[in-house]
C-alpha atoms as a PDB file:
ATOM      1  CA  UNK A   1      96.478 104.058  59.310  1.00  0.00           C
ATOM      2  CA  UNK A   2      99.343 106.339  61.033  1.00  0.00           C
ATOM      3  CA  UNK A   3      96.324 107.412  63.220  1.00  0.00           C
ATOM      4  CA  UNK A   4      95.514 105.002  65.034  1.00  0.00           C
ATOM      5  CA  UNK A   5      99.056 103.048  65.342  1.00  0.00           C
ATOM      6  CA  UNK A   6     100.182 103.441  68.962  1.00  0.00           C
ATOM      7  CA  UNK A   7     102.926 101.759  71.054  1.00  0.00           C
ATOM      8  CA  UNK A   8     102.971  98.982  72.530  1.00  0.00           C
ATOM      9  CA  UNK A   9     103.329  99.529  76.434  1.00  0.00           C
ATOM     10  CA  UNK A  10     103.594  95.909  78.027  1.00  0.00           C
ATOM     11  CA  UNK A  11     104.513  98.003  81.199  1.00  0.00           C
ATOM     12  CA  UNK A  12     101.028  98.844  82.046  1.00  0.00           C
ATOM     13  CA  UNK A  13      98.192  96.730  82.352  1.00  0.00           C
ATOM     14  CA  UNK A  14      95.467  96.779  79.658  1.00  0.00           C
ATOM     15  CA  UNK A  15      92.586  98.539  82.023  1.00  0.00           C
ATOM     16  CA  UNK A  16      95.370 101.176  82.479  1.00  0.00           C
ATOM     17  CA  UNK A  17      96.078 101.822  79.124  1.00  0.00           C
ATOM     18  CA  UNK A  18      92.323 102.076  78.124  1.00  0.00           C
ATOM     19  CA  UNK A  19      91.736 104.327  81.177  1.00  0.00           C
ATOM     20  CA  UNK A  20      94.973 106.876  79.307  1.00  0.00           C
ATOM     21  CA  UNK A  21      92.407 106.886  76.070  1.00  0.00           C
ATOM     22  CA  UNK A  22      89.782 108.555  77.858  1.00  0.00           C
ATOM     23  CA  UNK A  23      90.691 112.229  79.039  1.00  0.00           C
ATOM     24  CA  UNK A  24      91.178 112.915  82.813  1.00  0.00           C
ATOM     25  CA  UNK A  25      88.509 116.082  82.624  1.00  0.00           C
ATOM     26  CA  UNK A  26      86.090 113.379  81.063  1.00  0.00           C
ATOM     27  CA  UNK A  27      86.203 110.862  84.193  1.00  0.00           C
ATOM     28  CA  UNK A  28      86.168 113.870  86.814  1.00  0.00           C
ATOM     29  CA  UNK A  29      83.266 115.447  85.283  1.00  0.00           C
ATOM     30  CA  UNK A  30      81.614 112.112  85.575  1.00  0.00           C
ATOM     31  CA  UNK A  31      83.225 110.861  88.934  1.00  0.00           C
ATOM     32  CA  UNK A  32      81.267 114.345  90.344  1.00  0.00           C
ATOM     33  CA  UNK A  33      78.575 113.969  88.703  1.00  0.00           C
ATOM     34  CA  UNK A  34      77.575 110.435  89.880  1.00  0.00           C
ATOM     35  CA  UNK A  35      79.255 110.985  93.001  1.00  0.00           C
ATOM     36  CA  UNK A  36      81.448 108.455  92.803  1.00  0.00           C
ATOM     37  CA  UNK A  37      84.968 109.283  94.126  1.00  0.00           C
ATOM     38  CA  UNK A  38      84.936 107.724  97.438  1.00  0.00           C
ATOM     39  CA  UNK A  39      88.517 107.674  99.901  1.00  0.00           C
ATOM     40  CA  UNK A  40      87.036 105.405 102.383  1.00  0.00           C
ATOM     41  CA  UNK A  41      84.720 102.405 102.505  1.00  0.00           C
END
């Protein structure tokens, strides 16, 4: 069970702390890949 206890972070909100599960070469393969990662609207 030592595996899967984690911290509590109230600091952060919860979409941010789900977002830190996932790694960061995961969502920029995917952001280029669908094209995704727009700076301006």
């Amino acid at each position: 069970m030592g595996l899967f206890r984690r911290n509590k972070n109230n600091h952060k909100p919860v979409i941010r702390q789900i977002i830190d599960l996932v790694p960061r070469w995961l969502i920029h393969t995917c952001a280029r890949q669908f094209n995704s990662d727009k700076d301006g609207f």
